[in-house]
Structure formats: C-alpha cells, structure tokens
N, C-alpha and C. Protein backbone atom coordinates (compact mmCIF):
# COMPACT_ATOMS: atom_id res chain seq x y z
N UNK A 1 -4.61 23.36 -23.83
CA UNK A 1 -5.58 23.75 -22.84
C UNK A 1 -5.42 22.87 -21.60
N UNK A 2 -5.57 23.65 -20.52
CA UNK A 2 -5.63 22.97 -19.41
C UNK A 2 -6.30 21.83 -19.14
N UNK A 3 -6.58 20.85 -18.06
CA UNK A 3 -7.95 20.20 -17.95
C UNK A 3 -8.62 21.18 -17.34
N UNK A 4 -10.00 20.47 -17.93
CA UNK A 4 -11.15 20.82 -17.37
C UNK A 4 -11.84 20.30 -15.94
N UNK A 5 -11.90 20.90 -14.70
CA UNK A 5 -12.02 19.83 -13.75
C UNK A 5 -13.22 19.87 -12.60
N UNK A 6 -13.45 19.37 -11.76
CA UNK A 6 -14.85 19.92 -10.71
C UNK A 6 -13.66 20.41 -9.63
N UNK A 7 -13.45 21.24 -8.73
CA UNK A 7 -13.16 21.58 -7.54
C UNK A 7 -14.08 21.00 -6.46
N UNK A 8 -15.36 21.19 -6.84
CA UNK A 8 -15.70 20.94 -5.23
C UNK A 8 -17.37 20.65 -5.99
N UNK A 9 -17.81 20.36 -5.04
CA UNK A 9 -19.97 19.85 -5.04
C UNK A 9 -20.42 19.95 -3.71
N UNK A 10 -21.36 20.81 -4.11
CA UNK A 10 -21.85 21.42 -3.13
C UNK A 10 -23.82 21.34 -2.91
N UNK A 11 -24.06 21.18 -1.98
CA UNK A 11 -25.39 20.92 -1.52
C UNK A 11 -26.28 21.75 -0.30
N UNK A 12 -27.54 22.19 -0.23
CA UNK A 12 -28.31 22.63 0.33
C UNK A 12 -29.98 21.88 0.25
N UNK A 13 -30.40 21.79 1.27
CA UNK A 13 -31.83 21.27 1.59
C UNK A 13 -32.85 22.13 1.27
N UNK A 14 -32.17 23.76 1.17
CA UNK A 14 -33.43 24.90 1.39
C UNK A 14 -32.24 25.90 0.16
N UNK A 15 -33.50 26.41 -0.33
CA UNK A 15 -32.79 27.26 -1.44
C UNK A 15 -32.89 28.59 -0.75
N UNK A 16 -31.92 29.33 -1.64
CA UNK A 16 -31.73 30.82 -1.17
C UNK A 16 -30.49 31.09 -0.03
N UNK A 17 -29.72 29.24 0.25
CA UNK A 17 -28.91 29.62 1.16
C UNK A 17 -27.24 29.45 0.21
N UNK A 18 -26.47 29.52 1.48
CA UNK A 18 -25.42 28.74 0.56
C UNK A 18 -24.84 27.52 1.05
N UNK A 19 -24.67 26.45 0.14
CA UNK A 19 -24.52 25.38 -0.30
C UNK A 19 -23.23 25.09 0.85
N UNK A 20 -23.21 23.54 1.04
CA UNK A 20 -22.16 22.88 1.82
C UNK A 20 -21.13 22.14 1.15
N UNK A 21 -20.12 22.08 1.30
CA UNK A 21 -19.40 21.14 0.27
C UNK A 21 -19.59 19.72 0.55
N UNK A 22 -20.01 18.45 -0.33
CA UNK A 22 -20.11 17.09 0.40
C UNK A 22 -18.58 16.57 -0.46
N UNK A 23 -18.76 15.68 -0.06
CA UNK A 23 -17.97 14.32 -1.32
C UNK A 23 -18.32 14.14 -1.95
N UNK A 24 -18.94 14.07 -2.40
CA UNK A 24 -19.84 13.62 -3.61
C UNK A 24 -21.27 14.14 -3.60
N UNK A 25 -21.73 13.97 -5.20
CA UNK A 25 -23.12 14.62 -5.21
C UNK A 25 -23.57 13.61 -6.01
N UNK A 26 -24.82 13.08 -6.02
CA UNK A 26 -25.65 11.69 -6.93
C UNK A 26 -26.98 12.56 -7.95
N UNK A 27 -26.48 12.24 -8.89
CA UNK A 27 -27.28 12.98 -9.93
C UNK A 27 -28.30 12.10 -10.22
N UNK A 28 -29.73 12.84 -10.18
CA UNK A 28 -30.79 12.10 -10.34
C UNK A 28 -31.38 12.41 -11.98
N UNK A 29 -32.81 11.76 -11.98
CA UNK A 29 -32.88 12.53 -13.45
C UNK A 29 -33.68 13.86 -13.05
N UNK A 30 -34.09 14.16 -11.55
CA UNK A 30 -34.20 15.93 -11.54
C UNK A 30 -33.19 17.06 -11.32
N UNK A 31 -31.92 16.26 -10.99
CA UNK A 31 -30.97 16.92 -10.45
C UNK A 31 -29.94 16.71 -9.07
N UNK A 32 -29.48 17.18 -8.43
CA UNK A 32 -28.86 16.62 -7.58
C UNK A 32 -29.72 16.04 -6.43
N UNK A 33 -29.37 14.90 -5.92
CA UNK A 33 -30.13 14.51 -5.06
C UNK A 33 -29.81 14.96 -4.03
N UNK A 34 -30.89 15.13 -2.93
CA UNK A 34 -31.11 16.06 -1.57
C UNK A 34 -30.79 17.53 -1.65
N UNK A 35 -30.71 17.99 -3.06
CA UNK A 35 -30.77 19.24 -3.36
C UNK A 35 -32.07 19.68 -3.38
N UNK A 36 -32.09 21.37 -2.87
CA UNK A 36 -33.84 22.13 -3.20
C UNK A 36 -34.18 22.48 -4.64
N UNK A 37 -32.88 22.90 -5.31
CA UNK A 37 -33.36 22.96 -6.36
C UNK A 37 -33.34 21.87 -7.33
N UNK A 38 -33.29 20.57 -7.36
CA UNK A 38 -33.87 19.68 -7.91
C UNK A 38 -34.99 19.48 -8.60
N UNK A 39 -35.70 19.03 -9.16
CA UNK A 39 -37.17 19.27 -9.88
C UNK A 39 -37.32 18.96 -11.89
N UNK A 40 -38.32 19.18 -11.80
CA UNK A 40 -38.54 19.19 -13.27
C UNK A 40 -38.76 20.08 -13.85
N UNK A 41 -37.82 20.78 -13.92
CA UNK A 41 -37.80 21.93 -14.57
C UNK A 41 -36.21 21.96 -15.04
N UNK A 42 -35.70 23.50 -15.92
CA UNK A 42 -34.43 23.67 -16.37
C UNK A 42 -33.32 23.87 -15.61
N UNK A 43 -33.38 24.26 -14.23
CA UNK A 43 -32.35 24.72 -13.82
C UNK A 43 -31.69 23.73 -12.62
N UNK A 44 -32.15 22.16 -12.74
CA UNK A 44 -31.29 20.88 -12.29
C UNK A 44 -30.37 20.98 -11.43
N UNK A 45 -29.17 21.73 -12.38
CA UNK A 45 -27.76 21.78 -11.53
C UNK A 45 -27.13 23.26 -12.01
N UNK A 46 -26.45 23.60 -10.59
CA UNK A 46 -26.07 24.81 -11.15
C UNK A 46 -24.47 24.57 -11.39
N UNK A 47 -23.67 25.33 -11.71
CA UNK A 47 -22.32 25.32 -12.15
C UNK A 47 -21.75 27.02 -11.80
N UNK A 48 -20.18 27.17 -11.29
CA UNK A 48 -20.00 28.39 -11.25
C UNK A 48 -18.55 28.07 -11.44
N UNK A 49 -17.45 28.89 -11.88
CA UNK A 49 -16.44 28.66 -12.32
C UNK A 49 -15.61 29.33 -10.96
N UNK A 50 -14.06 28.68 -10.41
CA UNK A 50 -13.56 29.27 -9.47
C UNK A 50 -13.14 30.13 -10.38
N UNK A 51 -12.87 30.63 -11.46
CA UNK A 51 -12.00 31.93 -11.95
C UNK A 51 -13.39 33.18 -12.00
N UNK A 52 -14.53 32.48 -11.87
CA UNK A 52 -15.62 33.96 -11.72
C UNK A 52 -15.43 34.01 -10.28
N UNK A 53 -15.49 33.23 -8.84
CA UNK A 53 -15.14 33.68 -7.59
C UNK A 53 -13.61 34.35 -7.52
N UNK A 54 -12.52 33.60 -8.08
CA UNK A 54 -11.33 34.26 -7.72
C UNK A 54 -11.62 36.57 -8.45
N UNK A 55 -12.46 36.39 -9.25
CA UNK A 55 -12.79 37.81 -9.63
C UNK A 55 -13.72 38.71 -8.61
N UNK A 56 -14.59 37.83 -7.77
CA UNK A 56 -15.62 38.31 -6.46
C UNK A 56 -14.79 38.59 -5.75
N UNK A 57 -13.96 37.79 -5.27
CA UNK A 57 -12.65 37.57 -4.30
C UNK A 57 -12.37 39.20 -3.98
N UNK A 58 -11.77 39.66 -5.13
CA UNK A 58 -11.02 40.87 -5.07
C UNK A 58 -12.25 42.45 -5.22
N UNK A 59 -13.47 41.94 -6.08
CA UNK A 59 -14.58 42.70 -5.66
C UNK A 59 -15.06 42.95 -4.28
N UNK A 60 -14.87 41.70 -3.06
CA UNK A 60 -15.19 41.94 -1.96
C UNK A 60 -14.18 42.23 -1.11
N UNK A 61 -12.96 41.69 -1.36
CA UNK A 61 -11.74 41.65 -0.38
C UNK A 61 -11.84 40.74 0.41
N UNK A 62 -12.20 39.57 -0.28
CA UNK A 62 -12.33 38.29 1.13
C UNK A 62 -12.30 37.24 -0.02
N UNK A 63 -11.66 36.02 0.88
CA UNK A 63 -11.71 34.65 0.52
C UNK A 63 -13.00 34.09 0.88
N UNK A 64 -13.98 33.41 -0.27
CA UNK A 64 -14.93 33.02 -0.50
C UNK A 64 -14.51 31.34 -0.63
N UNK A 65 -15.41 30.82 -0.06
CA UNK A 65 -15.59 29.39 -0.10
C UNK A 65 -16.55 28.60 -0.92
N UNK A 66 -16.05 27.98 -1.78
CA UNK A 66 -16.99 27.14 -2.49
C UNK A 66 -18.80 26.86 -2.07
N UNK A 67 -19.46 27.30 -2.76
CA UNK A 67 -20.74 27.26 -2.25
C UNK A 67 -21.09 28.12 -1.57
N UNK A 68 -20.76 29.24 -1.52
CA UNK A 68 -21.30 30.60 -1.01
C UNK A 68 -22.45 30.87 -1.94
N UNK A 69 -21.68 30.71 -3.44
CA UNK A 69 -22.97 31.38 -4.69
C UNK A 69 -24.09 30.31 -4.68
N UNK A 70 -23.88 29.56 -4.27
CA UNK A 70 -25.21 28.35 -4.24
C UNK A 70 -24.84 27.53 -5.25
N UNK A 71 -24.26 27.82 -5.80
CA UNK A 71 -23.70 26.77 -6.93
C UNK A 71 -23.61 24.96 -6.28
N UNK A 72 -24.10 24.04 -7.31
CA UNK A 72 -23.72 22.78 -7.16
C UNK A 72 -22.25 22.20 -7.22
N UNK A 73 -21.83 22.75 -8.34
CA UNK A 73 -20.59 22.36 -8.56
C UNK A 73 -19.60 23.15 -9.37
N UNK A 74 -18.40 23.76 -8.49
CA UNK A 74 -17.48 24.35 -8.52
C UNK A 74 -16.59 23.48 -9.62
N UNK A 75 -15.93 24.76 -11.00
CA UNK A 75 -15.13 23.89 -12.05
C UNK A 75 -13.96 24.78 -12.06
N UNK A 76 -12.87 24.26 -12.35
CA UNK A 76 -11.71 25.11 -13.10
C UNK A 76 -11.13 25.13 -14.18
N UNK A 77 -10.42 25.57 -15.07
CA UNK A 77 -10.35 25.44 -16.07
C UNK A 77 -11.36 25.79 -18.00
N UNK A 78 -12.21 26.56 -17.64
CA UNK A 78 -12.93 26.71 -18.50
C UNK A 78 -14.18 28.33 -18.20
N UNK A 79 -14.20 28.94 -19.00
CA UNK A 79 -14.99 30.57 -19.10
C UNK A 79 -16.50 29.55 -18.57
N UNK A 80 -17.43 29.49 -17.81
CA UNK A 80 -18.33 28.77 -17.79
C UNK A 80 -19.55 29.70 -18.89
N UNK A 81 -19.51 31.12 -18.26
CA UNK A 81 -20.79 31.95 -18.62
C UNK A 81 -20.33 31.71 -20.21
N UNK A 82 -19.33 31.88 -20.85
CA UNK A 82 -19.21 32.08 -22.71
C UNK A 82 -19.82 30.54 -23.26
N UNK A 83 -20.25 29.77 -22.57
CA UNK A 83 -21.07 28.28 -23.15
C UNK A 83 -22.37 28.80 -23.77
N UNK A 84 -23.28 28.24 -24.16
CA UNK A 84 -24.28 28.11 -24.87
C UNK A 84 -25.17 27.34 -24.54
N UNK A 85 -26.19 27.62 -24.47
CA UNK A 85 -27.77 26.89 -23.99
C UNK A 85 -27.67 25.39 -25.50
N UNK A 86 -27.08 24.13 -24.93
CA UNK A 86 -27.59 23.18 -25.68
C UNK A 86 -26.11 22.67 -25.63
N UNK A 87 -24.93 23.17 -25.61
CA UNK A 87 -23.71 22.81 -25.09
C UNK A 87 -23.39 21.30 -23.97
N UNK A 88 -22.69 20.57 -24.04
CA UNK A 88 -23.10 19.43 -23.26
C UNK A 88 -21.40 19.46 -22.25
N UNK A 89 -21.56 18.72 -21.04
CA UNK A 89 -20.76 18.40 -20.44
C UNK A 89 -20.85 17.17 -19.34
N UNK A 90 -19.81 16.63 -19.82
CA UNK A 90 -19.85 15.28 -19.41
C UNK A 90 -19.03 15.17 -18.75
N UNK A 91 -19.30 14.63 -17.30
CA UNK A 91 -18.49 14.71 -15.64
C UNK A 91 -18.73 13.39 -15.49
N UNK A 92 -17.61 12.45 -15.45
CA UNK A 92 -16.92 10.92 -14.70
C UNK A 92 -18.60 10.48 -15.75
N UNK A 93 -19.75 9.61 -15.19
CA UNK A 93 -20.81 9.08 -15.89
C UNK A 93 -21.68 10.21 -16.09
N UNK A 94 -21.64 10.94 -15.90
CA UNK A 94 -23.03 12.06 -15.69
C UNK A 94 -22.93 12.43 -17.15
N UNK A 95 -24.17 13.27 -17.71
CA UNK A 95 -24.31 14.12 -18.70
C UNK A 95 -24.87 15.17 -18.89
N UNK A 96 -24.46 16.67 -18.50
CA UNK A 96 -25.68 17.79 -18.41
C UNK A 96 -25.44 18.63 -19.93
N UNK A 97 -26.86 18.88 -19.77
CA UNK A 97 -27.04 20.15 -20.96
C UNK A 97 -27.02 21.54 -20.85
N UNK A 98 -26.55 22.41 -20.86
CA UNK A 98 -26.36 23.48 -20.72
C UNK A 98 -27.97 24.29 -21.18
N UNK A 99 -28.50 25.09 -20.11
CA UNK A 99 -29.99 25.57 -20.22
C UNK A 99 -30.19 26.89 -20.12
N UNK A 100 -29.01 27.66 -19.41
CA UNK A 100 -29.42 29.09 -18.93
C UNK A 100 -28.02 29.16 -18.94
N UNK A 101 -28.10 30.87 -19.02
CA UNK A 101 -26.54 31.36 -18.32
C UNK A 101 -26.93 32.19 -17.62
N UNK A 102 -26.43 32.54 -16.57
CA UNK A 102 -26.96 33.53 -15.49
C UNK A 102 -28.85 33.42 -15.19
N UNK A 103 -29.10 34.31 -14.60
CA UNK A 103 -30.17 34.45 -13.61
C UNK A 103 -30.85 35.67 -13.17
N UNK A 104 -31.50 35.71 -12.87
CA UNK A 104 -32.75 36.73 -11.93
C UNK A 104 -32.03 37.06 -10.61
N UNK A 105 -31.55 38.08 -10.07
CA UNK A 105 -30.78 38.49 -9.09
C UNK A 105 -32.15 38.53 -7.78
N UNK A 106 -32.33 37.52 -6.88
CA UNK A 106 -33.31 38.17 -5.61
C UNK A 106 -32.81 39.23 -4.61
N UNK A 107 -31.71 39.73 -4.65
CA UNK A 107 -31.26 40.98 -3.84
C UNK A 107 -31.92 40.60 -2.44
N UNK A 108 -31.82 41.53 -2.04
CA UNK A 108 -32.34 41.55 -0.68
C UNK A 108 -32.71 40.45 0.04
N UNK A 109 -33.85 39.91 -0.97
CA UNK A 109 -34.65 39.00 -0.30
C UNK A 109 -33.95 37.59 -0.10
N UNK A 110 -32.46 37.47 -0.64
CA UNK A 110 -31.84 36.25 -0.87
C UNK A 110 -30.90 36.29 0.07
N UNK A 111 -30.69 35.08 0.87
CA UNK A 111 -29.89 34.81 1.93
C UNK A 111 -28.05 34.82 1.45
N UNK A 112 -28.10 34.66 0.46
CA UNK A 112 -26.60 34.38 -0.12
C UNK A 112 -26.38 35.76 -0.34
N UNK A 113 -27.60 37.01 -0.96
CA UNK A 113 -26.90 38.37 -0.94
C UNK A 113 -26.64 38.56 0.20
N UNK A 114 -27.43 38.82 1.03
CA UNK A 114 -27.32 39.02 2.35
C UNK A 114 -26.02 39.03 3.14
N UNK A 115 -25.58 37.44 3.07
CA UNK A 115 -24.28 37.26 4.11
C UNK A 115 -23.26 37.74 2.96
N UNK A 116 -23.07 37.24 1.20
CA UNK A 116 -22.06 37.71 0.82
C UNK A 116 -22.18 38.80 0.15
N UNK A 117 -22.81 39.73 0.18
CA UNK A 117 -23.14 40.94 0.02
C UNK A 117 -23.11 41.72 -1.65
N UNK A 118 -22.83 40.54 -2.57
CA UNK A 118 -23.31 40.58 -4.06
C UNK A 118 -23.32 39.00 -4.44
N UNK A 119 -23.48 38.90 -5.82
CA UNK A 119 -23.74 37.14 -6.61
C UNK A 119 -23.29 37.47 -7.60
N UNK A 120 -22.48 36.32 -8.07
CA UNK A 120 -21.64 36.23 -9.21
C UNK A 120 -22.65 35.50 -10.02
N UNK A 121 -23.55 34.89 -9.61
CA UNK A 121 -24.55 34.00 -10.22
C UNK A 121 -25.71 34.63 -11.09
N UNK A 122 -26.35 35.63 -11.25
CA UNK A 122 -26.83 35.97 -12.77
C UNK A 122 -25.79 36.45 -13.53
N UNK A 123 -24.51 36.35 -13.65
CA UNK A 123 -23.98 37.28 -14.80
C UNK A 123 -23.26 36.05 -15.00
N UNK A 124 -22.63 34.77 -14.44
CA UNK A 124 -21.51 33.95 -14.46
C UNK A 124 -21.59 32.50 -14.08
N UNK A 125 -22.78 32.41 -13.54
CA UNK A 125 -23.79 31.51 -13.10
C UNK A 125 -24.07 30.35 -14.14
N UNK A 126 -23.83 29.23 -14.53
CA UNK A 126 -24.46 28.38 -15.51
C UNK A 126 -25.65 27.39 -15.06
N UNK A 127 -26.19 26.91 -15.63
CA UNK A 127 -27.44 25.94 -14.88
C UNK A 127 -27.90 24.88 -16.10
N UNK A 128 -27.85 23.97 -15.93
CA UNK A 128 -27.94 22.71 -16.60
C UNK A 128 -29.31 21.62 -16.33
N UNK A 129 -29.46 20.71 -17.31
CA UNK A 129 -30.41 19.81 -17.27
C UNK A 129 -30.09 18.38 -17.61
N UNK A 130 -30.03 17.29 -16.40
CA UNK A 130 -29.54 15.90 -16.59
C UNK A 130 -30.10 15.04 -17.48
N UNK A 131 -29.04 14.67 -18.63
CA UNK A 131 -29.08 13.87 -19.41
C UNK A 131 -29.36 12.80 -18.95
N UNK A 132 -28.15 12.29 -18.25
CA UNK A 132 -27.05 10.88 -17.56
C UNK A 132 -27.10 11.03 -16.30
N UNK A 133 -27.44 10.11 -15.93
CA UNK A 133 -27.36 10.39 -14.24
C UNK A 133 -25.80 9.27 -13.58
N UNK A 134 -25.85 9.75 -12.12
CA UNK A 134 -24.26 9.16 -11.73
C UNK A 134 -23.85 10.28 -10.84
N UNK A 135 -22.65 9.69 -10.62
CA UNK A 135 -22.05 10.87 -9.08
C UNK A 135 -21.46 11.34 -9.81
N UNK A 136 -20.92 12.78 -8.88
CA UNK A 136 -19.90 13.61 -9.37
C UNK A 136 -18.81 14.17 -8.10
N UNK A 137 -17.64 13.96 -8.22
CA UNK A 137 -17.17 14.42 -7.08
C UNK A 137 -15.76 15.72 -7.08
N UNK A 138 -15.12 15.91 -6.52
CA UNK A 138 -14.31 16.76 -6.99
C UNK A 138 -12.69 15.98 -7.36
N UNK A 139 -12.24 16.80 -8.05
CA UNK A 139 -11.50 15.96 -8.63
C UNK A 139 -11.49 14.99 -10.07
N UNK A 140 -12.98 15.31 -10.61
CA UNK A 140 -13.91 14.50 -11.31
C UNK A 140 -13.09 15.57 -12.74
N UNK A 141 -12.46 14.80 -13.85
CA UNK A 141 -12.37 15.73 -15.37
C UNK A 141 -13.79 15.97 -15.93
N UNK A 142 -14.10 17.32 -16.56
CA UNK A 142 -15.01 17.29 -17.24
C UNK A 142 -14.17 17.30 -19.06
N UNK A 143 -15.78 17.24 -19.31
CA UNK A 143 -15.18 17.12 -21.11
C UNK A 143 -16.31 17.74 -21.34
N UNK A 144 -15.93 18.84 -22.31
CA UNK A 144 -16.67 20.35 -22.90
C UNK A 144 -17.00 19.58 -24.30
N UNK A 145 -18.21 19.81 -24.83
CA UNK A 145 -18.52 19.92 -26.09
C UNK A 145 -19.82 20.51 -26.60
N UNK A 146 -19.13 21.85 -27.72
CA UNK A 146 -20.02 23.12 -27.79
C UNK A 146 -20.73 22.43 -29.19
N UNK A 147 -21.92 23.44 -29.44
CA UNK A 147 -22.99 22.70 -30.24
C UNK A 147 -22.85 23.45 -31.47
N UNK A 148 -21.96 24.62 -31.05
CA UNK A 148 -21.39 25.41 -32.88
C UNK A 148 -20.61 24.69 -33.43
C-alpha cells in the first residue's frame, strides 16, 4: 500500500465558504484553530480525499483546488468515505476519531454549491473529533487504524 498522506490544510473564518490553503493548521481540543467549524461538538475536522475530487474533476470538467469542498484537510492515498465512525487516524502528533461520513447537503443556500456547482462532501466527506492535539501540515504521513 501506498503511504497515506495530507496534501494540503485548509482554513475558513466563516462556514459555508470554501476554505484557503495555510501551512499549517494547529489542532485544538475543538478543532482546528481559527476555523468556524471548530466547537464542541462532532464534526471538529473535516477530511476529503484528492481521489473523491480527482472524480468531481471530471463530473464538472474543471480543475478544483484544494478547499473548494470546505474540507480541512486534503489526504491521498486511502478510500476516506469506506472508514467507520470510531476508526482513528493519527497525523505527525495529532489524533482524530472518525465521527460521521458524509453530511446534510445545504444546496442552494451554501456558498460552496453555489460557486462549485455540486459537493463531494455528504457522500465522501469524512469529519472527525480531536483526540491529540498538535499541527498538521501537508506533507504530514497519516497512519490508518480501523476498529474491526
């Protein structure tokens, strides 16, 4: 198997948009810091796999840029949506738990349908809850371990 790896981390102040790529992202124990969706609740950090965009890619006919889907952090190497709610993954110090797969589609009313005109994010979408806190940057190996 390939490695498992981050491509890119990505950040927004206001939800519903799409995400910027930084250098790094600092994981708090709500989630990414200076992220909107941060909080105490399940959905912390999101995750989206470049092999579910390289599949949008050709659904839209355009090159998509990391953080269009709102995603936190862009991975390669691994099916993200076939994980399991309780599944763990561990990036450089960090530790997330796997909480949801996909999502509630806002259509219309969502700025990311809007400009990219569908979301890979309820069907392919993963979303996690911080164990371990610590940065994450791209370039960063992850290490998969399923709870079957």
């Amino acid at each position: 198997m390939d490695k498992i790896k981050v491509l890119s981390v990505n950040i927004s102040e206001k939800k519903g948009v799409i995400k910027e790529s930084v250098n790094e992202i600092i994981i708090t124990e709500k989630g990414v810091e200076n992220d909107a969706h941060a909080g105490d609740w399940h959905q912390q950090v999101s995750l989206l796999a470049k092999e579910s965009i390289d599949k949008f890619e050709e659904v839209l006919g355009r090159k998509l840029e990391f953080g269009e889907f709102a995603e936190n952090i862009t991975t390669e190497g691994i099916t993200l949506y076939t994980m399991k709610p309780g599944d763990i993954l561990n990036i450089a110090d960090v530790k997330l738990e796997i909480t949801q797969i996909g999502k509630k589609c806002h259509g219309d009313g969502c700025a990311i349908f809007s400009q990219v005109g569908k979301c890979v994010m309820p069907k392919e979408g993963i979303f996690a809850k911080v164990l371990k806190t610590g940065k994450i940057k791209p370039g960063d190996e992850i290490i998969y371990t399923s709870t079957e």
